[in-house]
N, C-alpha and C. Protein backbone atom coordinates (compact mmCIF):
# COMPACT_ATOMS: atom_id res chain seq x y z
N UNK A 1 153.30 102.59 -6.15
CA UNK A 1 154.05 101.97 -7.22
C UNK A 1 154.41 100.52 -6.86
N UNK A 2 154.53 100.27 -5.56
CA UNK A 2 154.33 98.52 -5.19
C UNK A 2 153.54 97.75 -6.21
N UNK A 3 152.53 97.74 -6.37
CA UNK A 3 151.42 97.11 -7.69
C UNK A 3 152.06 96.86 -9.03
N UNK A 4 153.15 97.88 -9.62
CA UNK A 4 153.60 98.10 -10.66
C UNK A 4 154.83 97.25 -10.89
N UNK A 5 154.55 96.71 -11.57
CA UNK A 5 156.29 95.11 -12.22
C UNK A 5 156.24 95.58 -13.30
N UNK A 6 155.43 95.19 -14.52
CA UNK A 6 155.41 95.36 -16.13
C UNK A 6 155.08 96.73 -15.82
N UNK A 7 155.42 97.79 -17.18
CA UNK A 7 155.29 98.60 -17.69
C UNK A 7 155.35 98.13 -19.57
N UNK A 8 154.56 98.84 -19.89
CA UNK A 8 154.48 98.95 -21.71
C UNK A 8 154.35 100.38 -21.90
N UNK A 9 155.59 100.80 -22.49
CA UNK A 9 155.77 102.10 -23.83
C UNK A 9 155.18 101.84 -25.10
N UNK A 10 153.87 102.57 -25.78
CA UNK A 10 153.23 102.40 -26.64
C UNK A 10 154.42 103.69 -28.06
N UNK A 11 154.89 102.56 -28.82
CA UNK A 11 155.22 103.52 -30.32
C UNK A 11 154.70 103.38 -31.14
N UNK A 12 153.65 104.24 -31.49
CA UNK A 12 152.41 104.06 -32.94
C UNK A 12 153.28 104.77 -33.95
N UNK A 13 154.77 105.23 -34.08
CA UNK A 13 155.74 105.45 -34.96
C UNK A 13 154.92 106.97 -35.08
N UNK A 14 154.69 107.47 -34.45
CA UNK A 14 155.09 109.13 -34.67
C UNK A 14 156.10 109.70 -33.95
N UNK A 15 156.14 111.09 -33.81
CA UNK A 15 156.91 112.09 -34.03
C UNK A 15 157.55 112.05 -32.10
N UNK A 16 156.38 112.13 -31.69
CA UNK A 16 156.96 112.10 -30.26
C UNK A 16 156.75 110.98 -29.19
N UNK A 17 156.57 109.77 -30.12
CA UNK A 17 156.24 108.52 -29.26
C UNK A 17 158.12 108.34 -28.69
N UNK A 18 159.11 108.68 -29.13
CA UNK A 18 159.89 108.62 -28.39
C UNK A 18 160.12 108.94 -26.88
N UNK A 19 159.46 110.30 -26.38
CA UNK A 19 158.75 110.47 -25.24
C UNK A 19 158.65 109.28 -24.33
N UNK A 20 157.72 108.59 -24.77
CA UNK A 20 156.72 107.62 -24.08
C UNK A 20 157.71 106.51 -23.90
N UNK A 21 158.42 106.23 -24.90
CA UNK A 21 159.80 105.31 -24.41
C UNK A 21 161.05 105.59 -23.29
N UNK A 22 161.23 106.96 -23.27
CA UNK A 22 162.05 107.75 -22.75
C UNK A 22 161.86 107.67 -21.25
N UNK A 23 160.23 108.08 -20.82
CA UNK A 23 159.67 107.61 -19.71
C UNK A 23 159.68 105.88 -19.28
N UNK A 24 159.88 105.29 -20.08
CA UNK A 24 159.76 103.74 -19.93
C UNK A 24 160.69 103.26 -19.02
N UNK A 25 161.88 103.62 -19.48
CA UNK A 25 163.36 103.48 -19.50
C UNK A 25 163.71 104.27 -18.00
N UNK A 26 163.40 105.34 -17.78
CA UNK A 26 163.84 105.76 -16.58
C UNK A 26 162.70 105.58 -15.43
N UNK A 27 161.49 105.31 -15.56
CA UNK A 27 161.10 104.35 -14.95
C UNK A 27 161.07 103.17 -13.89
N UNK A 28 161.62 102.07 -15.45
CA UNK A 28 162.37 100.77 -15.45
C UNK A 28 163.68 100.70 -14.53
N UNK A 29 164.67 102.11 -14.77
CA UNK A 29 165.93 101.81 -14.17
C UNK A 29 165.42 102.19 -12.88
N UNK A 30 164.84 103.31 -12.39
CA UNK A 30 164.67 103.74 -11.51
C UNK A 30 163.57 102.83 -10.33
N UNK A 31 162.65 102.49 -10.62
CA UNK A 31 161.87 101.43 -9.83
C UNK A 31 162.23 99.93 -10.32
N UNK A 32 162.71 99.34 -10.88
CA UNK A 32 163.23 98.00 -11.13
C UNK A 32 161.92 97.24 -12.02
N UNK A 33 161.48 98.17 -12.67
CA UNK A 33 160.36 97.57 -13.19
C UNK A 33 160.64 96.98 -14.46
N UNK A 34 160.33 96.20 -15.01
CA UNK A 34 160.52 95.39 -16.82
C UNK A 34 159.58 96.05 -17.64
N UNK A 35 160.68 96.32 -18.53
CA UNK A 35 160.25 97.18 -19.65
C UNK A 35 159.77 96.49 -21.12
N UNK A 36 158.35 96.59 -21.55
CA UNK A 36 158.47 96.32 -22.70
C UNK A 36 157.95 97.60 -23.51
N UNK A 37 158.36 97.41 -25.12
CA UNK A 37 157.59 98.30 -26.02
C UNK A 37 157.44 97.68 -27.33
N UNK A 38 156.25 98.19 -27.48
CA UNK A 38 155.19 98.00 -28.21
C UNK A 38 155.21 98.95 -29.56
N UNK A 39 155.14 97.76 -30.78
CA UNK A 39 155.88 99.10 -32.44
C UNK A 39 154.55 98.69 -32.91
N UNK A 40 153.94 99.51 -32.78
CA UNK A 40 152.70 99.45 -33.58
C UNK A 40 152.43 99.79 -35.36
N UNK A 41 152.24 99.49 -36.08
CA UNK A 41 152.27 99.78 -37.40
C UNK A 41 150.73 99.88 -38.15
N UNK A 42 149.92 100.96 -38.40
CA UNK A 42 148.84 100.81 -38.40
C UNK A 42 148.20 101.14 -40.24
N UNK A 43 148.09 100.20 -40.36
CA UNK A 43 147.72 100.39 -42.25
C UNK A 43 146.44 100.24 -42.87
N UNK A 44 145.76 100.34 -41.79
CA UNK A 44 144.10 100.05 -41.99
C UNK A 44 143.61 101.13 -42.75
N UNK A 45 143.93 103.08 -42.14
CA UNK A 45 144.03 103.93 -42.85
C UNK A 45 143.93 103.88 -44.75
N UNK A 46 144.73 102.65 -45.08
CA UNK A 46 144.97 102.60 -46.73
C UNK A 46 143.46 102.22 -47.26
N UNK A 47 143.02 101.20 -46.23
CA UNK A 47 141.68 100.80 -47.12
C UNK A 47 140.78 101.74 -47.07
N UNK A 48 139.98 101.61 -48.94
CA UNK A 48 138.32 102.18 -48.52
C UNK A 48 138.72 103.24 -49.78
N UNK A 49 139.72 103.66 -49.88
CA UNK A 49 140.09 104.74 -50.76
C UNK A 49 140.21 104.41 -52.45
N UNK A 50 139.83 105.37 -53.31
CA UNK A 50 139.32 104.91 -54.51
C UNK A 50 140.08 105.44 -55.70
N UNK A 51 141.47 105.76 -55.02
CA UNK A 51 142.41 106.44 -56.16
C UNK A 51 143.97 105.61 -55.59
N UNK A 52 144.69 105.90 -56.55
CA UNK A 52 146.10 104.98 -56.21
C UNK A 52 146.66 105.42 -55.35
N UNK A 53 147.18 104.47 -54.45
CA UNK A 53 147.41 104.59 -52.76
C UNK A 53 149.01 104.24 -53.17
N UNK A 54 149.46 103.75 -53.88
CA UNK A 54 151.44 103.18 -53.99
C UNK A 54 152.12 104.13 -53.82
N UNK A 55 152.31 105.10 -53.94
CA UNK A 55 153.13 106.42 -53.65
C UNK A 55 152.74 106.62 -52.44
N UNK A 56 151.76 107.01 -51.82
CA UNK A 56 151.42 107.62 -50.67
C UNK A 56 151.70 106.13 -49.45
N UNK A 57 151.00 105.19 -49.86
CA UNK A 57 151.51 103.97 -49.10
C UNK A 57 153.03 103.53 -48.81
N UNK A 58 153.90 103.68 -50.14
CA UNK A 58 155.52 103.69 -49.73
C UNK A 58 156.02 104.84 -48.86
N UNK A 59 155.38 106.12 -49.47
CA UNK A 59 156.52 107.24 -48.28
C UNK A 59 155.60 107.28 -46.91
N UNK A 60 154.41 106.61 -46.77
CA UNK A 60 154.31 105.87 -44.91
C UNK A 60 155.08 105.10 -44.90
N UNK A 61 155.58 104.41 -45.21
CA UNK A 61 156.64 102.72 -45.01
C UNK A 61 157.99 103.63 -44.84
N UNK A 62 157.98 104.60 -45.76
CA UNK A 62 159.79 105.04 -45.45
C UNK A 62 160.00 106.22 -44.24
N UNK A 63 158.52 106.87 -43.72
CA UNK A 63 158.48 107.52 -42.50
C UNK A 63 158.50 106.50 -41.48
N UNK A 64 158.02 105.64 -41.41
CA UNK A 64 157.77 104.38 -40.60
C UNK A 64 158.83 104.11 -40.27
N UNK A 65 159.98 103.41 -41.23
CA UNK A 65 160.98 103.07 -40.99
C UNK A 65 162.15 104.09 -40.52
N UNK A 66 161.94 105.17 -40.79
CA UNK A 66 163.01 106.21 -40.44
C UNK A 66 162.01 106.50 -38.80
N UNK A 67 161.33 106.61 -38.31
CA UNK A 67 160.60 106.91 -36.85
C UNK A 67 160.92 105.75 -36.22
N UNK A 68 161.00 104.61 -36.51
CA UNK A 68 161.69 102.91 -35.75
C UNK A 68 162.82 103.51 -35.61
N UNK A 69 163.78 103.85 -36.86
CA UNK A 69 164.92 103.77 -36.62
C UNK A 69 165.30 104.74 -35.30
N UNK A 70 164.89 105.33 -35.22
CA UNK A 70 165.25 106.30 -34.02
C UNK A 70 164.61 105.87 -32.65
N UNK A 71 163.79 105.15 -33.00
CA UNK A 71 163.57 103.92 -31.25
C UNK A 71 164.45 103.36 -30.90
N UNK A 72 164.76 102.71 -32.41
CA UNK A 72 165.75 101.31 -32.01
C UNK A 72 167.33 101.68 -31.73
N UNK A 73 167.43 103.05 -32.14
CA UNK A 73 168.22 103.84 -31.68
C UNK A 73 168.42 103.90 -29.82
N UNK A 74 166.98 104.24 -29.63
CA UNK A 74 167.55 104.30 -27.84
C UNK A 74 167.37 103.29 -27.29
N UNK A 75 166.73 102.36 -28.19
CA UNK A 75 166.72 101.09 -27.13
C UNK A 75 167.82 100.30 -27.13
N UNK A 76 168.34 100.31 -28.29
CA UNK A 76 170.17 99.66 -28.37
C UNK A 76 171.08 100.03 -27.29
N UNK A 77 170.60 101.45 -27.23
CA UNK A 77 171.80 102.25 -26.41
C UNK A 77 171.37 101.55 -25.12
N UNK A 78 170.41 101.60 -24.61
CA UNK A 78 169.61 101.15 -23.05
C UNK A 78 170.28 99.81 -23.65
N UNK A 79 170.00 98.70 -24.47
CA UNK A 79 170.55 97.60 -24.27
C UNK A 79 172.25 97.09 -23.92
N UNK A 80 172.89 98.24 -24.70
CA UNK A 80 173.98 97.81 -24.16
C UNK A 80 174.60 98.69 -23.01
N UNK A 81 173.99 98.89 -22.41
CA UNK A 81 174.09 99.28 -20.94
C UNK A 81 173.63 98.32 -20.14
N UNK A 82 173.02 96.96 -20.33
CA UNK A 82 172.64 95.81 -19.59
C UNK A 82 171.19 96.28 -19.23
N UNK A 83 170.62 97.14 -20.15
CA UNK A 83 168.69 96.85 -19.43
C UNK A 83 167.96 95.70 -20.64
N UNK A 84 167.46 95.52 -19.78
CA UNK A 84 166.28 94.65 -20.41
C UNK A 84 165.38 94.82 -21.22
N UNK A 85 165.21 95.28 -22.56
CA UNK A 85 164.08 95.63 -23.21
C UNK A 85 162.94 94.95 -24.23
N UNK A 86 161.65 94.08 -23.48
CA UNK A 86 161.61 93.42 -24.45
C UNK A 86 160.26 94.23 -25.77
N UNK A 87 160.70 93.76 -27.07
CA UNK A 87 160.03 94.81 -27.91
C UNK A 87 158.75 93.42 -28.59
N UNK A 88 157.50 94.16 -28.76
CA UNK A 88 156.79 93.37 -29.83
C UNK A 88 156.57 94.91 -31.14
N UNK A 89 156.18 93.99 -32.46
CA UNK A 89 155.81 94.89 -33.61
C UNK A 89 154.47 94.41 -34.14
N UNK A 90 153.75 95.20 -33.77
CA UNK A 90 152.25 94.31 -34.37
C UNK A 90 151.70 95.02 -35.13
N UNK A 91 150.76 95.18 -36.16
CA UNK A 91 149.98 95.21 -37.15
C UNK A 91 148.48 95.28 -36.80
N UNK A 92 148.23 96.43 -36.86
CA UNK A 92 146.42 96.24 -37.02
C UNK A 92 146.10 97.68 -35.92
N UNK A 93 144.97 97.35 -35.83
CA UNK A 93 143.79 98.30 -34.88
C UNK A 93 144.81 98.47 -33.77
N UNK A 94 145.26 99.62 -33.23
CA UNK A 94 146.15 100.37 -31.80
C UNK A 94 145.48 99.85 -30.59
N UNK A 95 144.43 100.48 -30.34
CA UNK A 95 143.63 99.95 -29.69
C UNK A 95 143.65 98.15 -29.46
N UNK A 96 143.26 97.66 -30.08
CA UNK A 96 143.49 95.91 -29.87
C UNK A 96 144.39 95.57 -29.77
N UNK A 97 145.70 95.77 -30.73
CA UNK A 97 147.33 95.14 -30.38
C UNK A 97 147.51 95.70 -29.14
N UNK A 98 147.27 97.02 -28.36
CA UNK A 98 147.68 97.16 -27.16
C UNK A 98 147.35 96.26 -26.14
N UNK A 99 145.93 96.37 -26.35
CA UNK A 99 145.11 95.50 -25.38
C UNK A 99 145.59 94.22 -25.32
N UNK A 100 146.03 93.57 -26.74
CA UNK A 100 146.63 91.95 -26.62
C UNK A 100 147.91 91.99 -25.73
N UNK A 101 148.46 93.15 -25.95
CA UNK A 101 149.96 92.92 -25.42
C UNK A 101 149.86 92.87 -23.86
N UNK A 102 148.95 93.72 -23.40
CA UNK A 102 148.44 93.73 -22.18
C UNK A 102 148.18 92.63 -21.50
N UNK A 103 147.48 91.78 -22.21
CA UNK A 103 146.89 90.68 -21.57
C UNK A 103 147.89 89.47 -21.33
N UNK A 104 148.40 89.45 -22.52
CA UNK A 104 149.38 88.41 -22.56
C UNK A 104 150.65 88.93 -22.03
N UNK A 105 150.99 89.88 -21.66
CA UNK A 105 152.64 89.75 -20.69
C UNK A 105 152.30 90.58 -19.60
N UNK A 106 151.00 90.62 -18.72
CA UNK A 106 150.33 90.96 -17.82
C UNK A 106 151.16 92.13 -17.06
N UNK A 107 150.71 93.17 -18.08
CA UNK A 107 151.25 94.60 -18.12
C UNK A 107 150.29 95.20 -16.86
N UNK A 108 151.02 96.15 -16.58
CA UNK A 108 150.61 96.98 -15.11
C UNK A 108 150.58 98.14 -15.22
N UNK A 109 151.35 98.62 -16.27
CA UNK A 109 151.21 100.21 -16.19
C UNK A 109 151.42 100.29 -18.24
N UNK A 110 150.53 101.22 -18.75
CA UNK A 110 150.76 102.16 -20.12
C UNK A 110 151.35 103.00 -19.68
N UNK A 111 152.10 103.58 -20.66
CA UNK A 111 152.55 104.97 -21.17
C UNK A 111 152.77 104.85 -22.56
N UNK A 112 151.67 106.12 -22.54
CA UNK A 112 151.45 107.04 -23.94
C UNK A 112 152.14 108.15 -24.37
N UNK A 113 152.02 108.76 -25.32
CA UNK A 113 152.18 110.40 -25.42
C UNK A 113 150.64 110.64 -25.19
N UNK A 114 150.67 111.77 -24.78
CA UNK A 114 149.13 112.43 -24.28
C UNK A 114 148.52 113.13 -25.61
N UNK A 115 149.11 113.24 -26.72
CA UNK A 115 148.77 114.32 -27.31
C UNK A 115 148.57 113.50 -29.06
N UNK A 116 147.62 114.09 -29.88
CA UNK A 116 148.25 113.59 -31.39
C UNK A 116 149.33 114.37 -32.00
N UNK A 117 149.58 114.18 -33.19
CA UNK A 117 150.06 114.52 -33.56
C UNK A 117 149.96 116.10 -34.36
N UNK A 118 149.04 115.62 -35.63
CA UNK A 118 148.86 116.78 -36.28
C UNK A 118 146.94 116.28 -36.57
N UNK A 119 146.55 117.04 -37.10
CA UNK A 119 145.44 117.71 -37.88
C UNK A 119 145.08 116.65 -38.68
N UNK A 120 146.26 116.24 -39.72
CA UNK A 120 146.56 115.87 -40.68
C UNK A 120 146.71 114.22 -40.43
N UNK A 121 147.64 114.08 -39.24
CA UNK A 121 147.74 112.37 -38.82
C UNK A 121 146.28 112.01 -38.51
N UNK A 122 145.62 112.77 -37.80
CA UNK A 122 144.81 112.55 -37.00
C UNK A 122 143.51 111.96 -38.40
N UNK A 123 143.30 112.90 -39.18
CA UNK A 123 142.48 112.12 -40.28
C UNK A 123 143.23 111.01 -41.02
N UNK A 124 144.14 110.81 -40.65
CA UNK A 124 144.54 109.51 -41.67
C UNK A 124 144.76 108.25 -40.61
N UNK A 125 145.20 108.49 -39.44
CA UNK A 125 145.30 107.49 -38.86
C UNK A 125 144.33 107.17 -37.84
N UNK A 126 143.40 108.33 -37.52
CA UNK A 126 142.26 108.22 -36.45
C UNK A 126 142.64 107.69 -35.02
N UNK A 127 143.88 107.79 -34.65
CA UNK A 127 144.44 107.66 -33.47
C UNK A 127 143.55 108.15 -32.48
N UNK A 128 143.47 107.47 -31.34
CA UNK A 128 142.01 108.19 -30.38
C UNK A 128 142.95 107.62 -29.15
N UNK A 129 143.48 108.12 -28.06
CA UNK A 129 143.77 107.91 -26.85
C UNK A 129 142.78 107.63 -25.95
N UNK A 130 141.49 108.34 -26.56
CA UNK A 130 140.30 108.29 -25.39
C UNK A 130 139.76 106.66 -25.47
N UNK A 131 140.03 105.81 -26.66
CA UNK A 131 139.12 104.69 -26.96
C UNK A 131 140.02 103.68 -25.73
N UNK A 132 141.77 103.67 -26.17
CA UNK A 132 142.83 103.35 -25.49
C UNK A 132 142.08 103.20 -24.16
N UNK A 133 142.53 104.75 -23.37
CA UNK A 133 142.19 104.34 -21.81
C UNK A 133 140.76 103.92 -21.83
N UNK A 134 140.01 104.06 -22.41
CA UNK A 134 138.82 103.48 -21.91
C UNK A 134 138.23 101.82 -21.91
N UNK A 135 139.64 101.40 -22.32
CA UNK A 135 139.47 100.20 -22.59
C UNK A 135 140.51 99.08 -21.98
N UNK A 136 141.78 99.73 -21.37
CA UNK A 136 142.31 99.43 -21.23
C UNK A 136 142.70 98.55 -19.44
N UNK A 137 142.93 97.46 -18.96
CA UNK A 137 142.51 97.30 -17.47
C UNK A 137 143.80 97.31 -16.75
N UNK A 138 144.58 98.39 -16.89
CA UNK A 138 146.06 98.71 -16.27
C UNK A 138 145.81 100.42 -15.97
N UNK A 139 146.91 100.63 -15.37
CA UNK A 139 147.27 102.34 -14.99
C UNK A 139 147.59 102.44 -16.55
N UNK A 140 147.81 103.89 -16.35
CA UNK A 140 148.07 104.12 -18.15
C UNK A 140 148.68 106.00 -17.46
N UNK A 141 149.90 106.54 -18.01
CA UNK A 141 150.88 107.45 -17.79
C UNK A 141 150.57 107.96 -19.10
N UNK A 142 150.33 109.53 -19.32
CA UNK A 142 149.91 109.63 -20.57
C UNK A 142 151.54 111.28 -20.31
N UNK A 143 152.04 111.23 -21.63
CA UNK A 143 153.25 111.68 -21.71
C UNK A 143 153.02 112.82 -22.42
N UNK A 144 152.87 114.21 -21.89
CA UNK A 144 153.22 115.23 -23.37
C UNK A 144 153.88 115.30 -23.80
N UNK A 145 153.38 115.75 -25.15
CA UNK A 145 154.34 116.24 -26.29
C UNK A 145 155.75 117.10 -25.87
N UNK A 146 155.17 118.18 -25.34
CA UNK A 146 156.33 119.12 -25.63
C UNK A 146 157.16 119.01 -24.37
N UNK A 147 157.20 118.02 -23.82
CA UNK A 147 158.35 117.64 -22.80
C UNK A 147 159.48 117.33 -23.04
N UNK A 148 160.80 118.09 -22.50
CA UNK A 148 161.77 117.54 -23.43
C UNK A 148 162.96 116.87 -22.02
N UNK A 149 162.61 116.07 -22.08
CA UNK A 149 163.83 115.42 -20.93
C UNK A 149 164.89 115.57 -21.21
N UNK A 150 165.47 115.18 -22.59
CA UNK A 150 167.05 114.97 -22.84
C UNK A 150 166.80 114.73 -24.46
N UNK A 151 167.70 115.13 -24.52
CA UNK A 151 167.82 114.56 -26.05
C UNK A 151 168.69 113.54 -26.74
N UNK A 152 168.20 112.38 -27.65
CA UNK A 152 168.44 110.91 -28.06
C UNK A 152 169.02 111.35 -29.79
C-alpha cells in the first residue's frame, strides 16, 4: 500500500455504489490516503430509441437525484468531521469519464462495486466492469454488493 496516495470511489448512481464510497472513506482515514469520488451520470442509454423517452427519461433524473442524495449524504457527514473529499460529476461513457479522472488527478487505486445491479439496469445502462478494469492503468478494489459494513 506504500504505492497508493490517490484513491477514486466510482458512483454510477446505483443502488449499492454507496459501498464503494464507504470503502473510500475508511481507507482514506485509515492509510492517509486522498479521497476522491467520481458521480457519474450516464444518458447515452436514451439515444437510438423510437418511442417517447420524457416520462421514462424524468423518473431516471428523479432516481438519479434521490441515489446522489444519499452520497452526498455521507460525504457531508465525512466532511464535517474534517476529511477531505474531493468530488467530480461527469456525463458520458463510464468507462472514459473514469479513465479521464484517472489521468488527470493521477489516481492510484479504483474502487468499484463488483457486481451490477439488476437484469433490467444492465440492458439499459450496459454497465460492463470488465471493459473498466481492462482499461484502466491503476489497482482497482472491486466491492460486493451484499457487504454490509454499517449503515448510512
Amino acid at each position: 500500500m506504500k504505492d497508493i496516495k490517490q484513491i477514486l470511489a466510482v458512483n454510477r448512481m446505483t443502488k449499492y455504489c454507496p459501498k464503494a464510497i464507504y470503502y473510500g472513506i475508511v481507507l482514506s482515514q485509515k492509510h492517509g490516503f486522498e479521497l476522491s469520488v467520481v458521480h457519474i451520470i450516464d444518458t447515452s442509454w436514451f439515444k437510438g430509441w423510437n418511442f417517447p423517452m420524457m416520462s421514462i427519461e424524468e423518473e431516471y433524473k428523479k432516481d438519479l437525484e434521490k441515489k446522489k442524495k444519499k452520497i452526498d449524504n455521507i460525504i457531508s457527514r465525512e466532511k464535517r468531521k474534517g476529511m477531505i473529499i474531493k468530488e467530480f460529476t461527469v456525463q458520458g461513457d463510464p468507462t472514459t469519464e473514469i479513465f479521464k479522472v484517472i489521468k488527470e488527478e493521477k489516481i492510484d487505486m479504483l474502487i468499484l462495486v463488483a457486481h451490477q445491479e439488476s437484469r433490467l439496469e444492465h440492458f439499459f445502462f450496459g454497465y460492463s466492469n470488465e471493459e473498466i478494469i481492462e482499461k484502466m492503468p491503476c489497482s482497482i478494489l472491486l466491492v460486493k454488493k451484499d457487504f454490509e459494513p454499517m449503515s448510512y
